[in-house]
PDB file of N, CA and C in Angstrom:
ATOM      1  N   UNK A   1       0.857  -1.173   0.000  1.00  0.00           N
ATOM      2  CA  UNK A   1       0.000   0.000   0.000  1.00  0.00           C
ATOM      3  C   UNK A   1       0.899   1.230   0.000  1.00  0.00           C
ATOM      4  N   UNK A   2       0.340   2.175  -0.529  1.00  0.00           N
ATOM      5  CA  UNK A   2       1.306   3.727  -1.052  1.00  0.00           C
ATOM      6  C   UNK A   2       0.818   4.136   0.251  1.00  0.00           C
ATOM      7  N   UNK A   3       1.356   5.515   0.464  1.00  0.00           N
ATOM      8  CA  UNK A   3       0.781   6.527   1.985  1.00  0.00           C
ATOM      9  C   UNK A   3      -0.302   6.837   1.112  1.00  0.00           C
ATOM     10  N   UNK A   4      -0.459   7.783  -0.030  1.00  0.00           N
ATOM     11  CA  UNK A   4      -1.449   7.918  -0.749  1.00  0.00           C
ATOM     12  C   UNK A   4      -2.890   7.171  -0.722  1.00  0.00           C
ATOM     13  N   UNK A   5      -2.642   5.775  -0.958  1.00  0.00           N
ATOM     14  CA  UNK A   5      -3.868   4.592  -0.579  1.00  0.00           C
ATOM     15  C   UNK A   5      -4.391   4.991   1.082  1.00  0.00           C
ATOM     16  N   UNK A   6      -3.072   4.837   1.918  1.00  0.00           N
ATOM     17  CA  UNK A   6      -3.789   4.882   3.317  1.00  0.00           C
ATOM     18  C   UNK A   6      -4.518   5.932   3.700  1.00  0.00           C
ATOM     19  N   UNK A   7      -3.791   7.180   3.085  1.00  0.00           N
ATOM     20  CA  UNK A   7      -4.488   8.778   3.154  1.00  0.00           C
ATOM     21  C   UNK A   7      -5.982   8.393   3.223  1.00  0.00           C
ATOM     22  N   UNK A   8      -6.285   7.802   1.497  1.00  0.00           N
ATOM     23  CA  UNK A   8      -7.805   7.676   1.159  1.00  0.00           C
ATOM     24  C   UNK A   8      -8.915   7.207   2.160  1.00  0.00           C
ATOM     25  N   UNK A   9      -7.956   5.772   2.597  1.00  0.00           N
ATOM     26  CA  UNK A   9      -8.600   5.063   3.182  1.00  0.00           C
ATOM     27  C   UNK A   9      -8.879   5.663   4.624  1.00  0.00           C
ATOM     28  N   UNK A  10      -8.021   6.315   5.240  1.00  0.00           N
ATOM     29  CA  UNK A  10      -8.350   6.965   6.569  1.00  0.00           C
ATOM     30  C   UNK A  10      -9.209   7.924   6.833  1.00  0.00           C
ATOM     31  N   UNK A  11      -9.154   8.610   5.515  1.00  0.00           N
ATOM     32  CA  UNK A  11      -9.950  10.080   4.782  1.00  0.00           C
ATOM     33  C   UNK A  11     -11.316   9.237   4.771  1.00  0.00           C
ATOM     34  N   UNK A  12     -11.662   8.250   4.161  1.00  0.00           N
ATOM     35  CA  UNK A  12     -12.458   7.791   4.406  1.00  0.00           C
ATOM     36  C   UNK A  12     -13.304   7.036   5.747  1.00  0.00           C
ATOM     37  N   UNK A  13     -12.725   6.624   6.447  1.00  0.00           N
ATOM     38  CA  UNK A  13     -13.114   6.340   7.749  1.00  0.00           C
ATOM     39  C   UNK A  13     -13.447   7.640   8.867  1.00  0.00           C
ATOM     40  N   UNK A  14     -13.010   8.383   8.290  1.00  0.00           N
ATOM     41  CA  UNK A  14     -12.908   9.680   9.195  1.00  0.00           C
ATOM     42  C   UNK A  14     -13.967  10.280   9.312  1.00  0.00           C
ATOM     43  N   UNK A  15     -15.121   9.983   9.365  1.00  0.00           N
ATOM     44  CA  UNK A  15     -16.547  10.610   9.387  1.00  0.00           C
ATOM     45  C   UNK A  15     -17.336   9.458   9.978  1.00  0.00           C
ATOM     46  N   UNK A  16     -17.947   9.988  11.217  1.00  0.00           N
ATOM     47  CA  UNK A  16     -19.143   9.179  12.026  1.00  0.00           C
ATOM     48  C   UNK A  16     -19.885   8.381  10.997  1.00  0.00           C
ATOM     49  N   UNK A  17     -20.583   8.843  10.219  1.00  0.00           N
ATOM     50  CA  UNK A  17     -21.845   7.249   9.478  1.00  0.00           C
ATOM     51  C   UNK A  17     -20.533   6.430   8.849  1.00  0.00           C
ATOM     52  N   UNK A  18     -19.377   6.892   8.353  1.00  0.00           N
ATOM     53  CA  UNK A  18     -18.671   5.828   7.345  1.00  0.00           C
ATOM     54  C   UNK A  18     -17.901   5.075   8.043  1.00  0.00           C
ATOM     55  N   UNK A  19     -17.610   5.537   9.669  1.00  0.00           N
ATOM     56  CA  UNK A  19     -16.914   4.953  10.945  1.00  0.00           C
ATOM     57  C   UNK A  19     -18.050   3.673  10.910  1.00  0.00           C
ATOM     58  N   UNK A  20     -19.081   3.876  11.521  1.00  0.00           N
ATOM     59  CA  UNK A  20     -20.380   3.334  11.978  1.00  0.00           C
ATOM     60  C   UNK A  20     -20.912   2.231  10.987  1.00  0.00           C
ATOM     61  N   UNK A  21     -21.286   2.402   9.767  1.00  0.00           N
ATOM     62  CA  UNK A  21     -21.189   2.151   8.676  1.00  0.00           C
ATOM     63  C   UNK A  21     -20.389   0.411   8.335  1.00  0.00           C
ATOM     64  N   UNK A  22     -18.782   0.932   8.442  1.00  0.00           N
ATOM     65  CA  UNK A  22     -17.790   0.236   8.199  1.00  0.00           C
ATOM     66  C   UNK A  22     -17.810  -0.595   9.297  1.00  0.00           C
ATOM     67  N   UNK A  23     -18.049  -0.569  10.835  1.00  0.00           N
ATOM     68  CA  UNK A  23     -17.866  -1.454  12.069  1.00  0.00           C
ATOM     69  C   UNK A  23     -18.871  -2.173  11.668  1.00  0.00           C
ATOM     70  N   UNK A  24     -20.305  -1.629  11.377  1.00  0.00           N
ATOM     71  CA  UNK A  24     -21.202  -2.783  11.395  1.00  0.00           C
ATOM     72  C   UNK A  24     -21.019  -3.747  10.137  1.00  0.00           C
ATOM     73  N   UNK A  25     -20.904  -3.665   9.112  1.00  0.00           N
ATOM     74  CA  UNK A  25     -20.352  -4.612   7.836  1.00  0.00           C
ATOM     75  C   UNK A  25     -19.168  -5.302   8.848  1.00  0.00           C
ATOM     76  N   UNK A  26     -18.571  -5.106   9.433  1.00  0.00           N
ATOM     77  CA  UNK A  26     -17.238  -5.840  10.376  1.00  0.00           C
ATOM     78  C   UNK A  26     -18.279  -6.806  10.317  1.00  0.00           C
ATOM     79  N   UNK A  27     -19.322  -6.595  11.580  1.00  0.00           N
ATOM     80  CA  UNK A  27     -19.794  -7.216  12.287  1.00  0.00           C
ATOM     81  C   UNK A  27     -19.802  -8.159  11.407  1.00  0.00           C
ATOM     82  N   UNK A  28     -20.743  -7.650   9.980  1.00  0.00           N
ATOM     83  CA  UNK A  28     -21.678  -8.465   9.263  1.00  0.00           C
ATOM     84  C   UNK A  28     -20.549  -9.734   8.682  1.00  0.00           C
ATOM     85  N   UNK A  29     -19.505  -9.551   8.515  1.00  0.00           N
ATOM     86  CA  UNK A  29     -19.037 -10.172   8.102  1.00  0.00           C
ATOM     87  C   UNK A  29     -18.941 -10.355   6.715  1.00  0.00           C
ATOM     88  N   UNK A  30     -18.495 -11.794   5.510  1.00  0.00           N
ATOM     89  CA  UNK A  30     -18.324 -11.770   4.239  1.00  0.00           C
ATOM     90  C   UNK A  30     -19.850 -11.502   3.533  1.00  0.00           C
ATOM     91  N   UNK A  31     -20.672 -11.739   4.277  1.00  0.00           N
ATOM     92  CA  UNK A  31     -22.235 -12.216   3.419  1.00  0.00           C
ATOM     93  C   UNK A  31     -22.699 -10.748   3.827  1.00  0.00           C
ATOM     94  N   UNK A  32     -22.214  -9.716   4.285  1.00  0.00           N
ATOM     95  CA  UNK A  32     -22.836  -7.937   4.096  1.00  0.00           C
ATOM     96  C   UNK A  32     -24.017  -8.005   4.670  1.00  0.00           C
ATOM     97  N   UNK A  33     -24.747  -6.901   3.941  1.00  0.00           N
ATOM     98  CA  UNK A  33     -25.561  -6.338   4.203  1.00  0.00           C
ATOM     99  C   UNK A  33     -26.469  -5.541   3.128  1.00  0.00           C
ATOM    100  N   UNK A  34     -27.483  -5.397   3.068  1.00  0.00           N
ATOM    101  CA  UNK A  34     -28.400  -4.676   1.724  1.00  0.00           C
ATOM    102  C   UNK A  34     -28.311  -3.310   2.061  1.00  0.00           C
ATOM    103  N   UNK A  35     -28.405  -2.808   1.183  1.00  0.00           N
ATOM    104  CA  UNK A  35     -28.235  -0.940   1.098  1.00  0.00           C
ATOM    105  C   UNK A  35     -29.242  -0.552   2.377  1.00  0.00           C
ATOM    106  N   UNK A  36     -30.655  -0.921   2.116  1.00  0.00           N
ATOM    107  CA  UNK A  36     -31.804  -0.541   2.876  1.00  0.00           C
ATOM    108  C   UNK A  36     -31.522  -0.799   4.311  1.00  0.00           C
ATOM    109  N   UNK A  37     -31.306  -2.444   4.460  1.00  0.00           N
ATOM    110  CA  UNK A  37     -30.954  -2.379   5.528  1.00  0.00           C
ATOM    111  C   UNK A  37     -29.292  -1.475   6.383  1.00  0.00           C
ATOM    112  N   UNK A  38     -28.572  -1.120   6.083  1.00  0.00           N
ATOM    113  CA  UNK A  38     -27.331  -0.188   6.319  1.00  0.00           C
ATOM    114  C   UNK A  38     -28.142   0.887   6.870  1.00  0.00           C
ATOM    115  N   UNK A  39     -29.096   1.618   6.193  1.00  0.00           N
ATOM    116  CA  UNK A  39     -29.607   3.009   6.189  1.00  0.00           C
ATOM    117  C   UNK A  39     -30.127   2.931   7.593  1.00  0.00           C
ATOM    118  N   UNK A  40     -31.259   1.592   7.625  1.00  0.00           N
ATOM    119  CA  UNK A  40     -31.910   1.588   9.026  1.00  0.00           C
ATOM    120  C   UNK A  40     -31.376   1.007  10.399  1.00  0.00           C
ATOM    121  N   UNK A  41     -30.187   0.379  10.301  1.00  0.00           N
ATOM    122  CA  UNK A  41     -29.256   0.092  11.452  1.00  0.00           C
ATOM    123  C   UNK A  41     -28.451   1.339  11.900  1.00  0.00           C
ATOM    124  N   UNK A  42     -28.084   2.033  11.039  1.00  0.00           N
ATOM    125  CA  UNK A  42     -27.585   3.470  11.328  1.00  0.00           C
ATOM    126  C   UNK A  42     -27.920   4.728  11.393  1.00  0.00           C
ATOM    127  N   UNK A  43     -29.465   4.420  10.846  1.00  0.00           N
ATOM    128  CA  UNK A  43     -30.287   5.674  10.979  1.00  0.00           C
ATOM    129  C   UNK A  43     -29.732   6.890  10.104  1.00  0.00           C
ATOM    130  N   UNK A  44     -29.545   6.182   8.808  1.00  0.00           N
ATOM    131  CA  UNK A  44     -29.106   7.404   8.197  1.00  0.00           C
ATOM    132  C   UNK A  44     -30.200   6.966   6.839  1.00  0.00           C
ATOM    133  N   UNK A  45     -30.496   8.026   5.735  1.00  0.00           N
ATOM    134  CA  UNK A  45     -31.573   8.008   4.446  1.00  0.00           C
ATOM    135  C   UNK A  45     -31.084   7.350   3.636  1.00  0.00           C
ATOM    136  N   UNK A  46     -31.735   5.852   2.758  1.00  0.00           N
ATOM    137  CA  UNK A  46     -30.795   5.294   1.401  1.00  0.00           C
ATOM    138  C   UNK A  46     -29.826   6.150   0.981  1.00  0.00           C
ATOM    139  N   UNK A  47     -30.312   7.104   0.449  1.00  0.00           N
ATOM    140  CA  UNK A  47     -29.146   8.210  -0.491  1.00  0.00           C
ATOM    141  C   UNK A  47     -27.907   8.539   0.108  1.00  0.00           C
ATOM    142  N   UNK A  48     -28.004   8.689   1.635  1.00  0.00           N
ATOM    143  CA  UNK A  48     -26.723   8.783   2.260  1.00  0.00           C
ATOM    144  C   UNK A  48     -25.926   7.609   2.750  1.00  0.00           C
ATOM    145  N   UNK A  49     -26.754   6.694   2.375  1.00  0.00           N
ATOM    146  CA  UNK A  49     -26.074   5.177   2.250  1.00  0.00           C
ATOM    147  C   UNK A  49     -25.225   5.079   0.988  1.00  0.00           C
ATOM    148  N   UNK A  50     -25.595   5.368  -0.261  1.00  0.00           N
ATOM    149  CA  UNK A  50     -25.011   4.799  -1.445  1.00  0.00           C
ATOM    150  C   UNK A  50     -23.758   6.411  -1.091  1.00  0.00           C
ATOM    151  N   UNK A  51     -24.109   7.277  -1.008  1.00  0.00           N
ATOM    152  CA  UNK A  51     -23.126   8.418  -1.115  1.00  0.00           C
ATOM    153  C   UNK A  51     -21.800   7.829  -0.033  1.00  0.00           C
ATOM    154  N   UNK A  52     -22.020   7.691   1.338  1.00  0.00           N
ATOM    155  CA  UNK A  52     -20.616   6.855   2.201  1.00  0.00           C
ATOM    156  C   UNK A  52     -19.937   5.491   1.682  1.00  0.00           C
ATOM    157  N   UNK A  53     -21.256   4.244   1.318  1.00  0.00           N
ATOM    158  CA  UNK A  53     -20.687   3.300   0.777  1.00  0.00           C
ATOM    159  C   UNK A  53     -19.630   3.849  -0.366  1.00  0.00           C
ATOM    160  N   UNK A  54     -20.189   5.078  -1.241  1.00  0.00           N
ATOM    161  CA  UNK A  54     -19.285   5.011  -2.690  1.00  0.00           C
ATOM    162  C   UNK A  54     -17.549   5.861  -2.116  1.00  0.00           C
ATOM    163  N   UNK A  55     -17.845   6.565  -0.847  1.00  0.00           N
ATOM    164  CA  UNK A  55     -16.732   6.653  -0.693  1.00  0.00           C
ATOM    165  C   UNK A  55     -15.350   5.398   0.314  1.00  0.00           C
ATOM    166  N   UNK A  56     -16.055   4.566   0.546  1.00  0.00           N
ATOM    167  CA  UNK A  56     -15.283   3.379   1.254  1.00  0.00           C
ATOM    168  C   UNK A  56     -14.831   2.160   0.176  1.00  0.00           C
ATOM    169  N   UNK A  57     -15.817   2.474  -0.907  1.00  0.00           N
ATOM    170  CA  UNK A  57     -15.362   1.326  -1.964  1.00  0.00           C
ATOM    171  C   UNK A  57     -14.195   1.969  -3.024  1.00  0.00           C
ATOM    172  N   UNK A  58     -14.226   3.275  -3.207  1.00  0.00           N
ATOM    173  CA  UNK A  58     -13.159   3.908  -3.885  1.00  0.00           C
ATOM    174  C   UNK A  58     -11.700   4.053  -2.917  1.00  0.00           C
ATOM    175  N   UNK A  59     -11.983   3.799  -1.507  1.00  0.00           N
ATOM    176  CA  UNK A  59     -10.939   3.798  -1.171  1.00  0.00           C
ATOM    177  C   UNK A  59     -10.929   2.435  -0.805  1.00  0.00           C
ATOM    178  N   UNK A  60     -11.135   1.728  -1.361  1.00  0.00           N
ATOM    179  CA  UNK A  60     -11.130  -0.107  -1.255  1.00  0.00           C
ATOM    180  C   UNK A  60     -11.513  -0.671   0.297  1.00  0.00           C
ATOM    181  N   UNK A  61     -11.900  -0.098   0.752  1.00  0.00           N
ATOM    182  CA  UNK A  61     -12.698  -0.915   2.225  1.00  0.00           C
ATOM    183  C   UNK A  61     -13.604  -1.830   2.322  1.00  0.00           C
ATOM    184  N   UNK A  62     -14.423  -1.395   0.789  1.00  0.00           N
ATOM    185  CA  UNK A  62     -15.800  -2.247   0.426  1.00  0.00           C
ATOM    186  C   UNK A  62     -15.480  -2.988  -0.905  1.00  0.00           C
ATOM    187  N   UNK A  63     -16.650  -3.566  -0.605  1.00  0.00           N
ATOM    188  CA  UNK A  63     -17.247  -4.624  -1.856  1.00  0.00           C
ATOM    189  C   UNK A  63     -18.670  -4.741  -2.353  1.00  0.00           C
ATOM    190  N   UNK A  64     -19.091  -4.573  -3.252  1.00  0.00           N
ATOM    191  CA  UNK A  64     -20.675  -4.642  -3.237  1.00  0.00           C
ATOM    192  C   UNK A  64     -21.004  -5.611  -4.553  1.00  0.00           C
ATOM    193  N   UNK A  65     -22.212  -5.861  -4.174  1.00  0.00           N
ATOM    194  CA  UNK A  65     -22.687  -6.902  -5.594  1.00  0.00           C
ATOM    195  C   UNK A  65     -24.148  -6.573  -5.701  1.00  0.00           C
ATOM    196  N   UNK A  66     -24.704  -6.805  -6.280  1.00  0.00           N
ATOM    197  CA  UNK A  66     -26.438  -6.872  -6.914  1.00  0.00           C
ATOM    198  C   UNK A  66     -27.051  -8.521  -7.259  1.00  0.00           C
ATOM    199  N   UNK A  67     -28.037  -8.480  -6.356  1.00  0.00           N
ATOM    200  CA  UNK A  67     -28.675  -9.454  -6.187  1.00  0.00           C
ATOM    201  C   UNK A  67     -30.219  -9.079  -6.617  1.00  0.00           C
ATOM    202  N   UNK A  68     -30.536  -9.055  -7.472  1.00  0.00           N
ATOM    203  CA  UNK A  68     -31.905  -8.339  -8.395  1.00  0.00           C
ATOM    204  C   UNK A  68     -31.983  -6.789  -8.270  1.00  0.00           C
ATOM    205  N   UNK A  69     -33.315  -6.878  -7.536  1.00  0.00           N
ATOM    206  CA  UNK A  69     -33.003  -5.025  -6.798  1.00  0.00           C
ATOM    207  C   UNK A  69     -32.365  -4.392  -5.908  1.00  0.00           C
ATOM    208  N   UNK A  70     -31.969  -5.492  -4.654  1.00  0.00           N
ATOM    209  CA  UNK A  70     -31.162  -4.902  -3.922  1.00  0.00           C
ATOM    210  C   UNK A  70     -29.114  -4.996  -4.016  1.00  0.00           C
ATOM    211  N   UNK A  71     -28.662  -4.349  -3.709  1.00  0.00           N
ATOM    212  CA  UNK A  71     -27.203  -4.029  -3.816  1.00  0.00           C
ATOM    213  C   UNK A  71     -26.949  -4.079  -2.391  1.00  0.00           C
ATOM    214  N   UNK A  72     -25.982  -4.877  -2.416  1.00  0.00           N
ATOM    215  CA  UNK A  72     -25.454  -5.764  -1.345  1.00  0.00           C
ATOM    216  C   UNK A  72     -24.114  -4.881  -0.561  1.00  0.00           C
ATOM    217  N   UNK A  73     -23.178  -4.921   0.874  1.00  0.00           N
ATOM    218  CA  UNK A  73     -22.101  -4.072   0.570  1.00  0.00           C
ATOM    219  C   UNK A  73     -21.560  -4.289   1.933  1.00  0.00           C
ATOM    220  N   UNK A  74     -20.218  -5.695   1.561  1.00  0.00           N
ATOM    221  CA  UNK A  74     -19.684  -5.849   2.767  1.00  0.00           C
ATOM    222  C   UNK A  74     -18.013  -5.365   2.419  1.00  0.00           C
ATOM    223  N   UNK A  75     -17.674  -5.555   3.608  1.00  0.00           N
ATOM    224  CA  UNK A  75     -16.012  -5.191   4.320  1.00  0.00           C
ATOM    225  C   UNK A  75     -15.104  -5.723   3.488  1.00  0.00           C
ATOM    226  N   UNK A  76     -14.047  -5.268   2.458  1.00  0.00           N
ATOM    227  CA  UNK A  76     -13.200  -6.021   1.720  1.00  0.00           C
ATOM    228  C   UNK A  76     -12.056  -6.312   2.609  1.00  0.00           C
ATOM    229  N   UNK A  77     -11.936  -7.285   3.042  1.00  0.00           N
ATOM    230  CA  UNK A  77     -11.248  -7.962   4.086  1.00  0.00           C
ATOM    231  C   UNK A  77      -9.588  -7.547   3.783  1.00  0.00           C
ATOM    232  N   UNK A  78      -9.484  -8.124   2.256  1.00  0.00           N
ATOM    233  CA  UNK A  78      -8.202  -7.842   1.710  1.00  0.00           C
ATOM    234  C   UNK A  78      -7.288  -6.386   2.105  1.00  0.00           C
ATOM    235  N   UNK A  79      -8.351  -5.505   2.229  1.00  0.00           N
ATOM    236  CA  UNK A  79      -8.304  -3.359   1.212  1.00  0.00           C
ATOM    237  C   UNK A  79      -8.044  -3.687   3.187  1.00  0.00           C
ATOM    238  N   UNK A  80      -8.935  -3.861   4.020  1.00  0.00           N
ATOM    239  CA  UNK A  80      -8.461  -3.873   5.547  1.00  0.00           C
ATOM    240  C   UNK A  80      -7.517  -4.223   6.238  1.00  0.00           C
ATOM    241  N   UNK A  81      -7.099  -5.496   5.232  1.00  0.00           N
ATOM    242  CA  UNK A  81      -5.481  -6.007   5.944  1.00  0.00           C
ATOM    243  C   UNK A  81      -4.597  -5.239   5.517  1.00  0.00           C
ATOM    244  N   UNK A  82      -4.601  -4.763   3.899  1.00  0.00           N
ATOM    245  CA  UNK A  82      -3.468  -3.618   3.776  1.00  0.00           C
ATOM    246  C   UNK A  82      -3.266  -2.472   4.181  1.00  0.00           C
ATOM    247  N   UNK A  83      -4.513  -1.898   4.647  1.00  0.00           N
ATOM    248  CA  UNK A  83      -4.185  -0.929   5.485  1.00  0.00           C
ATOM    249  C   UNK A  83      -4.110  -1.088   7.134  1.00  0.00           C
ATOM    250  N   UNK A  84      -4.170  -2.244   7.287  1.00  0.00           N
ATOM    251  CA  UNK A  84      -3.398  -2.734   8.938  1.00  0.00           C
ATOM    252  C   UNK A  84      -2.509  -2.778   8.893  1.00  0.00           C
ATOM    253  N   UNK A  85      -1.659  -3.672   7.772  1.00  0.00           N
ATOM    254  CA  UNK A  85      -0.361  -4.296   7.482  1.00  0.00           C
ATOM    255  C   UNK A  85       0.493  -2.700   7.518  1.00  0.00           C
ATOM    256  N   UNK A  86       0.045  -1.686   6.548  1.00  0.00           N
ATOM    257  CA  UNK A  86       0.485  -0.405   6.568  1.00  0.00           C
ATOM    258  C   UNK A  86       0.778   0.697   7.374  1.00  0.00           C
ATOM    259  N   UNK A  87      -0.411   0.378   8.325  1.00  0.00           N
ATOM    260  CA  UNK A  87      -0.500   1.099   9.719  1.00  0.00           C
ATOM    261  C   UNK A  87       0.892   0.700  10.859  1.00  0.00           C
ATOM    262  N   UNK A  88       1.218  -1.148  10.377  1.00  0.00           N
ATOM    263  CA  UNK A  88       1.820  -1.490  11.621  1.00  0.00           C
ATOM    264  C   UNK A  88       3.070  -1.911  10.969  1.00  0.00           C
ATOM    265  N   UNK A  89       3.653  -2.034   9.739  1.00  0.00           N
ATOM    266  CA  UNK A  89       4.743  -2.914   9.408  1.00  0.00           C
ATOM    267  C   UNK A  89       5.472  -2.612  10.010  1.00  0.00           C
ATOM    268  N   UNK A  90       5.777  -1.058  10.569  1.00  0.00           N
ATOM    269  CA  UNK A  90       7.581  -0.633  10.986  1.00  0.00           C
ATOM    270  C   UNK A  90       7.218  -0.502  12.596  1.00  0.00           C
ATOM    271  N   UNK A  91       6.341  -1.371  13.387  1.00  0.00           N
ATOM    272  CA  UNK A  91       5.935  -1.204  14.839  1.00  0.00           C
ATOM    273  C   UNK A  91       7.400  -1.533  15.851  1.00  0.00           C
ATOM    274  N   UNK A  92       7.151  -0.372  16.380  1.00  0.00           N
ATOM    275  CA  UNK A  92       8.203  -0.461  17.555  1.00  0.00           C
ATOM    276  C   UNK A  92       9.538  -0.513  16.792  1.00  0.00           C
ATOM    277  N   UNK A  93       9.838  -0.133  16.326  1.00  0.00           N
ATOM    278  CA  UNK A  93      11.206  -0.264  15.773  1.00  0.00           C
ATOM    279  C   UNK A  93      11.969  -1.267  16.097  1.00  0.00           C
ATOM    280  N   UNK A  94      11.301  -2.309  15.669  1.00  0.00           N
ATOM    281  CA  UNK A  94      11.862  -3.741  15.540  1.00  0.00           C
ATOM    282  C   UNK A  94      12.118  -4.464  16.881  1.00  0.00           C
ATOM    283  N   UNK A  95      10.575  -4.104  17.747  1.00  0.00           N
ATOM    284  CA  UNK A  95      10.179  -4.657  18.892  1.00  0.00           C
ATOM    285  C   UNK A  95       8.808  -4.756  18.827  1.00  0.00           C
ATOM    286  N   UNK A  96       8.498  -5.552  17.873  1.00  0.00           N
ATOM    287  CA  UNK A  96       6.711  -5.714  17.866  1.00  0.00           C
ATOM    288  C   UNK A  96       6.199  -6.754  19.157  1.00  0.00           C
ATOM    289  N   UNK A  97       6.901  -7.007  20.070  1.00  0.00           N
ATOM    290  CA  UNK A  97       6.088  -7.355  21.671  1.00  0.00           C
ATOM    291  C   UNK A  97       5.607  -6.242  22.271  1.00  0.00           C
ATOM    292  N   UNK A  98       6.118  -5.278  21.763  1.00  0.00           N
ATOM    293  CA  UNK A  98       5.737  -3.399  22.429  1.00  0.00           C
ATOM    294  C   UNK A  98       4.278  -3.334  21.858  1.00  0.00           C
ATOM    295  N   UNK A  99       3.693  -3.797  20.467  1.00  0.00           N
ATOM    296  CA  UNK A  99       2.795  -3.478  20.131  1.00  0.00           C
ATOM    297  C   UNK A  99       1.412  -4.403  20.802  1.00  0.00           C
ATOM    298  N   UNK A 100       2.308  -5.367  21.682  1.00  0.00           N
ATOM    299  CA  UNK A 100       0.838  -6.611  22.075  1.00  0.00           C
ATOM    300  C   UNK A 100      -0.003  -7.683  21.281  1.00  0.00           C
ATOM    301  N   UNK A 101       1.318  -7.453  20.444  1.00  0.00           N
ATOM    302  CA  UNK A 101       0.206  -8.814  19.061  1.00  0.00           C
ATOM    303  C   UNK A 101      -0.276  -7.648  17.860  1.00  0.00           C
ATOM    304  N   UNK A 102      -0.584  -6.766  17.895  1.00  0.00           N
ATOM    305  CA  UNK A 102      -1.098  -5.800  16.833  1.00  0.00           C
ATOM    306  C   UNK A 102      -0.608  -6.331  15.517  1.00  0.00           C
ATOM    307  N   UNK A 103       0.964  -6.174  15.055  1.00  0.00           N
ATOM    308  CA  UNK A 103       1.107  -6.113  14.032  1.00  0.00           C
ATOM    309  C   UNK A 103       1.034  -7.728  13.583  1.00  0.00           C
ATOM    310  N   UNK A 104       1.156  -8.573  14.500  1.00  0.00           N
ATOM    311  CA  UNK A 104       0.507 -10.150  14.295  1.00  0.00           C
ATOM    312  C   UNK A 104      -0.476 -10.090  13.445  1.00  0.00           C
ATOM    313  N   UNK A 105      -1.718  -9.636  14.595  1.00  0.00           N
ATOM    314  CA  UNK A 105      -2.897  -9.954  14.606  1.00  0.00           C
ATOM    315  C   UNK A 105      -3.129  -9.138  13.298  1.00  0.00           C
ATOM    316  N   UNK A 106      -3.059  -8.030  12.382  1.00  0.00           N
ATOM    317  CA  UNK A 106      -3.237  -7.255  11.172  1.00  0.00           C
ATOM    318  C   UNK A 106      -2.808  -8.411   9.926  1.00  0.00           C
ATOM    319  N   UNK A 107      -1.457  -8.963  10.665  1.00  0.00           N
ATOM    320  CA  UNK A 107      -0.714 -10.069   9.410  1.00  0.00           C
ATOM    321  C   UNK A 107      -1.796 -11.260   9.076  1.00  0.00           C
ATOM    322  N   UNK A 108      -2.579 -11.525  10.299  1.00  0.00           N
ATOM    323  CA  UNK A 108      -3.124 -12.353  10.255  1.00  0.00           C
ATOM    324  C   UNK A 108      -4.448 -12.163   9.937  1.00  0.00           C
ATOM    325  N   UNK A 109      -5.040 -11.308   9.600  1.00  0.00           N
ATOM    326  CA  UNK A 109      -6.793 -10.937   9.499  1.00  0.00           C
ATOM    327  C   UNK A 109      -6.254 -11.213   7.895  1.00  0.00           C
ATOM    328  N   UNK A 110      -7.942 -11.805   7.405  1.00  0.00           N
ATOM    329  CA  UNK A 110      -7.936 -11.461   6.100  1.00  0.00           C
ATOM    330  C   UNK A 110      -7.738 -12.872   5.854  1.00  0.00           C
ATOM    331  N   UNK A 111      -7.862 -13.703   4.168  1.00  0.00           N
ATOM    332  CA  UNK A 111      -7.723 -14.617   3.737  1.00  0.00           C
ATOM    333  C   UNK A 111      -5.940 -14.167   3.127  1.00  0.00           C
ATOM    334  N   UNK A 112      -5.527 -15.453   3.285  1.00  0.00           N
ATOM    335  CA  UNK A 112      -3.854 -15.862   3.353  1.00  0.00           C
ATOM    336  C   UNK A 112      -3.512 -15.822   1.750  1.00  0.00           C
ATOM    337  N   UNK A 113      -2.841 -15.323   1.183  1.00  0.00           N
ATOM    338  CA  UNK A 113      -2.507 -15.686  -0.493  1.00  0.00           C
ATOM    339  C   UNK A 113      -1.458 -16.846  -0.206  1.00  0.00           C
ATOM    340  N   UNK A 114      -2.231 -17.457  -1.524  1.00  0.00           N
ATOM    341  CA  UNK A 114      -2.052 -19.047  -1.755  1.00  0.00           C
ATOM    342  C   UNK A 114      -0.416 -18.823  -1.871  1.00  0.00           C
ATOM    343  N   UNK A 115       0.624 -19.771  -1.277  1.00  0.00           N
ATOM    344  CA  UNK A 115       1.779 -20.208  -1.455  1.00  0.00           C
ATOM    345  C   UNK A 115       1.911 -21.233  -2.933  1.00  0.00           C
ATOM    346  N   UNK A 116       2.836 -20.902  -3.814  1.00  0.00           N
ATOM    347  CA  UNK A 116       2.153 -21.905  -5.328  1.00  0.00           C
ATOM    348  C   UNK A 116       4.072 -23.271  -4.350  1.00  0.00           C
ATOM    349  N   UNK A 117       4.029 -24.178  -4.368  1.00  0.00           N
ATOM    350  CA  UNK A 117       4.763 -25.008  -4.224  1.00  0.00           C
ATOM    351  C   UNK A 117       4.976 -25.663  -4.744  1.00  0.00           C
TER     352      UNK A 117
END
């Protein structure tokens, strides 16, 4: 990840509904959440649903798909580990027990890319 990418991505988290927003898709896990429903767990209007979602998916946080009428929109697990991995690679200056597992636990979120052997 560039500083540039993380900028986005922080720029993006940086506002209460897209904070709020983004924890609950955590919650939700890989299988998301529908637009409609987002709006009414957070109490915010559809329109200001698709307007935050479109800024978390341009900075790669999200994922969305379409399932007839409704549009779907969970946590890109991947876009989250790189900006953990980014947040923590240079932790403690080469004493990551200072950090408590952090930069572990970031290495470790997320699905693993395949080793080809």
């Amino acid at each position: 990840m560039e500083d540039l990418d993380a900028v986005a991505a922080l720029s993006a988290l940086a506002h209460e509904h897209r904070l709020r927003l983004f924890r609950l898709l955590m919650r939700q896990g890989p299988s998301g959440m529908a637009a409609g429903e987002i709006a009414e767990a957070i109490g915010i209007s559809p329109s200001s649903v698709t307007f935050h979602v479109g800024l978390l998916d341009r900075a790669g946080l999200l994922r969305s798909w379409r399932i007839h009428r409704n549009v779907f929109y969970a946590v890109d697990i991947e876009g989250m580990r790189r900006l953990m991995m980014f947040l923590t690679e240079e932790c403690c200056d080469g004493r990551p027990e200072i950090c408590g597992g952090l930069a572990i636990a970031a290495a470790d979120c997320g699905p693993k890319e395949e080793v080809e052997g």
